[in-house]
C-alpha atoms as a PDB file:
ATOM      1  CA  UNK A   1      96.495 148.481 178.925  1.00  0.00           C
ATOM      2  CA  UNK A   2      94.875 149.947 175.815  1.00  0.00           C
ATOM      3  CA  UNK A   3      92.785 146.683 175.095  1.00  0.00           C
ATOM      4  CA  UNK A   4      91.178 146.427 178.503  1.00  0.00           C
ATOM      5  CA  UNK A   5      88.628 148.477 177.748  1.00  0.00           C
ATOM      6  CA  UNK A   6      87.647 146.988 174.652  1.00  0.00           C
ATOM      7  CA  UNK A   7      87.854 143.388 176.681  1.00  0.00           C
ATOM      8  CA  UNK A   8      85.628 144.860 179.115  1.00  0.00           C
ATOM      9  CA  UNK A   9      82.933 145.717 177.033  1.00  0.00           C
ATOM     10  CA  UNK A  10      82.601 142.863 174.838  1.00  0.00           C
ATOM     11  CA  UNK A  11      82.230 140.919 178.165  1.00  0.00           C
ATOM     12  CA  UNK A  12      80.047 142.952 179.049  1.00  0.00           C
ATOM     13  CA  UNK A  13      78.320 142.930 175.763  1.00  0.00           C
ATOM     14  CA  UNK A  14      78.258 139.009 176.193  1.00  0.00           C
ATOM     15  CA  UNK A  15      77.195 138.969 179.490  1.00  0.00           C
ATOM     16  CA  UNK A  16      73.853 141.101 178.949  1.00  0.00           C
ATOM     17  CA  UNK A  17      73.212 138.752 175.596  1.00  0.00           C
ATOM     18  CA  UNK A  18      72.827 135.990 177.550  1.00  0.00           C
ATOM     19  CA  UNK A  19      70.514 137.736 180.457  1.00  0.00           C
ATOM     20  CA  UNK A  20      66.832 138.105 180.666  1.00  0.00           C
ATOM     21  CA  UNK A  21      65.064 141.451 180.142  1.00  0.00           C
ATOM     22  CA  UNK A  22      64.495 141.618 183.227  1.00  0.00           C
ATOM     23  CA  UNK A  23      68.024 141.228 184.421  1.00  0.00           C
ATOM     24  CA  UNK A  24      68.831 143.900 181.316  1.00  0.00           C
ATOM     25  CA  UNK A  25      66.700 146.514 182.787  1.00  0.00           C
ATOM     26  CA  UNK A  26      68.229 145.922 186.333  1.00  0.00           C
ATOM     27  CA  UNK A  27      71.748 146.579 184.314  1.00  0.00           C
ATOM     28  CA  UNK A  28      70.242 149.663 183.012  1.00  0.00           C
ATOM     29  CA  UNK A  29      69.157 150.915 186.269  1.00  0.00           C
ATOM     30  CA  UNK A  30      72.458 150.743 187.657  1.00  0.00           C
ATOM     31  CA  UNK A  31      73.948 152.809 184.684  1.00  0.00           C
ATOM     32  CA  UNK A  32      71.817 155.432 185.608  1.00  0.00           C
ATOM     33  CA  UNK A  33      73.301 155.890 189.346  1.00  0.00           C
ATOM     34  CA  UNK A  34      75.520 159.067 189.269  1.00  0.00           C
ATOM     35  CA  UNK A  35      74.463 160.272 185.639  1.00  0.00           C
ATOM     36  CA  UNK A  36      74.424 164.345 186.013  1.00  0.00           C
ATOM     37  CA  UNK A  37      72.039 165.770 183.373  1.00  0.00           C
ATOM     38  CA  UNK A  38      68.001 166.408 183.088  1.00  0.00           C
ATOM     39  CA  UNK A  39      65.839 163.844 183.769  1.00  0.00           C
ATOM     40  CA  UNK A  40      61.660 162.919 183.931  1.00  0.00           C
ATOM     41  CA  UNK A  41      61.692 160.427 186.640  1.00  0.00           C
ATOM     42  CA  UNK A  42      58.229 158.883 186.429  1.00  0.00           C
ATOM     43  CA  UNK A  43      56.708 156.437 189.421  1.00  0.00           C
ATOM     44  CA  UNK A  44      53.564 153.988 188.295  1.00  0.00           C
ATOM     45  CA  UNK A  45      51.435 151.401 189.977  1.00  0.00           C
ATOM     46  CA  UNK A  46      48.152 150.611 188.460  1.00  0.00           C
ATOM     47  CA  UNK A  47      46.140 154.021 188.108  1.00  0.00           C
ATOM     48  CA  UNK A  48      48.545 156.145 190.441  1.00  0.00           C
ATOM     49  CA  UNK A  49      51.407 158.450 187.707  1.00  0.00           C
ATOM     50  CA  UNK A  50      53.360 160.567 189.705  1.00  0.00           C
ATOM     51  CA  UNK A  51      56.554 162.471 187.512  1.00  0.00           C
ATOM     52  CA  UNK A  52      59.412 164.502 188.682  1.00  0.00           C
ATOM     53  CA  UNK A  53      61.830 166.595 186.840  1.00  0.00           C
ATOM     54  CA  UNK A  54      65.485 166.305 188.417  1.00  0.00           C
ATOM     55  CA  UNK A  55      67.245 169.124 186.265  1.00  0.00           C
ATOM     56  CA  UNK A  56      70.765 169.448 186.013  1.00  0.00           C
ATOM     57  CA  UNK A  57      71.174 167.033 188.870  1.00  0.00           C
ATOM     58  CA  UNK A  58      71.948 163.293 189.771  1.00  0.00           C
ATOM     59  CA  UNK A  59      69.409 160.027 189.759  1.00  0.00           C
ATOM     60  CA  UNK A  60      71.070 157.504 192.492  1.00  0.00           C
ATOM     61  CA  UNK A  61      70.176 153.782 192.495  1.00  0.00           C
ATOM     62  CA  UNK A  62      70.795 152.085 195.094  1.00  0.00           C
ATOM     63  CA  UNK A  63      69.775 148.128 193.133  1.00  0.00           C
ATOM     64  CA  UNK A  64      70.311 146.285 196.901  1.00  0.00           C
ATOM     65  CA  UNK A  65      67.254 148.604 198.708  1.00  0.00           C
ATOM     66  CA  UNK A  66      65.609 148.827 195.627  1.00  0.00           C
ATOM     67  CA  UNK A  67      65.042 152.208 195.434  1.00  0.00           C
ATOM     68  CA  UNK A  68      66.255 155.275 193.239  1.00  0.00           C
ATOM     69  CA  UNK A  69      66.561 158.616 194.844  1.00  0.00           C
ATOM     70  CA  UNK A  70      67.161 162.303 193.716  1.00  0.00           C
ATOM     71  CA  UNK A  71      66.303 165.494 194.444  1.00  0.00           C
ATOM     72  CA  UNK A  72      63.192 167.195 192.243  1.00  0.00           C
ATOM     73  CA  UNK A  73      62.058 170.803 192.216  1.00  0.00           C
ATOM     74  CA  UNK A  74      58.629 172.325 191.669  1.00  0.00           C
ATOM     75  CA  UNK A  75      59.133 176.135 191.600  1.00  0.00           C
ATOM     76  CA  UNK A  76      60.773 177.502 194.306  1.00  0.00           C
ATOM     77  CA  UNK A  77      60.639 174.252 196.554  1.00  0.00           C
ATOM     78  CA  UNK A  78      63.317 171.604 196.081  1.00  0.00           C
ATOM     79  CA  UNK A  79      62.818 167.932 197.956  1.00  0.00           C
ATOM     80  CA  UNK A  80      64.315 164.667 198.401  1.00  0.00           C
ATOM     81  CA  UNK A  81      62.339 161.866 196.388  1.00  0.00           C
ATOM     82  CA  UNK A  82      62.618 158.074 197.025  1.00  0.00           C
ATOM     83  CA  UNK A  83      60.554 155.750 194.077  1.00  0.00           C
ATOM     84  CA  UNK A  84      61.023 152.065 193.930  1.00  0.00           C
ATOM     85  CA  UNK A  85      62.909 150.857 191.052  1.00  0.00           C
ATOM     86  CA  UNK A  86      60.402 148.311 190.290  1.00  0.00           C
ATOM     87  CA  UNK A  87      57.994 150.913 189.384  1.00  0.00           C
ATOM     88  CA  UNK A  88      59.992 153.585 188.022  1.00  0.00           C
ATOM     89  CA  UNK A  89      60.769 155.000 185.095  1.00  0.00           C
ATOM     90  CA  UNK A  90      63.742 157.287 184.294  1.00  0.00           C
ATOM     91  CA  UNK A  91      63.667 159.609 180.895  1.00  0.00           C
ATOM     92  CA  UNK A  92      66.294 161.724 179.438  1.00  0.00           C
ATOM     93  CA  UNK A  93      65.055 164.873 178.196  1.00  0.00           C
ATOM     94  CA  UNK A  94      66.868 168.389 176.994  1.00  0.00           C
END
């Protein structure tokens, strides 16, 4: 039992060695589904930047829809945010 886990993530380790980046990054995105914490979520096509600050809450992928969701707050107000993952970028901060 105690050397699954270490068998699991040198497959895993193999695995995204032999992917593209691009197929890396969707492996990244779906590490981030579930994650509490504080997070810049940050949405860009072309000229249009929109951020968000989730704090202390949860970033949800959903890699099959293509779209991450979460709630964000801007003072008082608290909403329900949808951003594609193809344009999205998601930023730990303290």
């Amino acid at each position: 039992m105690k050397y699954i886990v270490p068998l699991g993530l040198a497959l895993a380790g193999l695995l995204a060695g032999g992917c593209t980046e691009e197929q890396q990054n969707r492996l990244a995105r779906v590490g981030v589904t579930w994650l509490e914490g504080n997070y810049k979520v940050t949405y860009a096509d072309g000229e249009h930047v929109r951020s968000w600050t989730v704090l202390d809450g949860k970033v949800t992928s959903e890699p099959a829809k293509g779209y991450y969701y979460f709630w964000a707050r801007e003072g008082d107000r608290k909403y329900y945010v949808q951003t594609p993952i193809a344009r999205s970028y998601i930023e730990e901060i303290d």
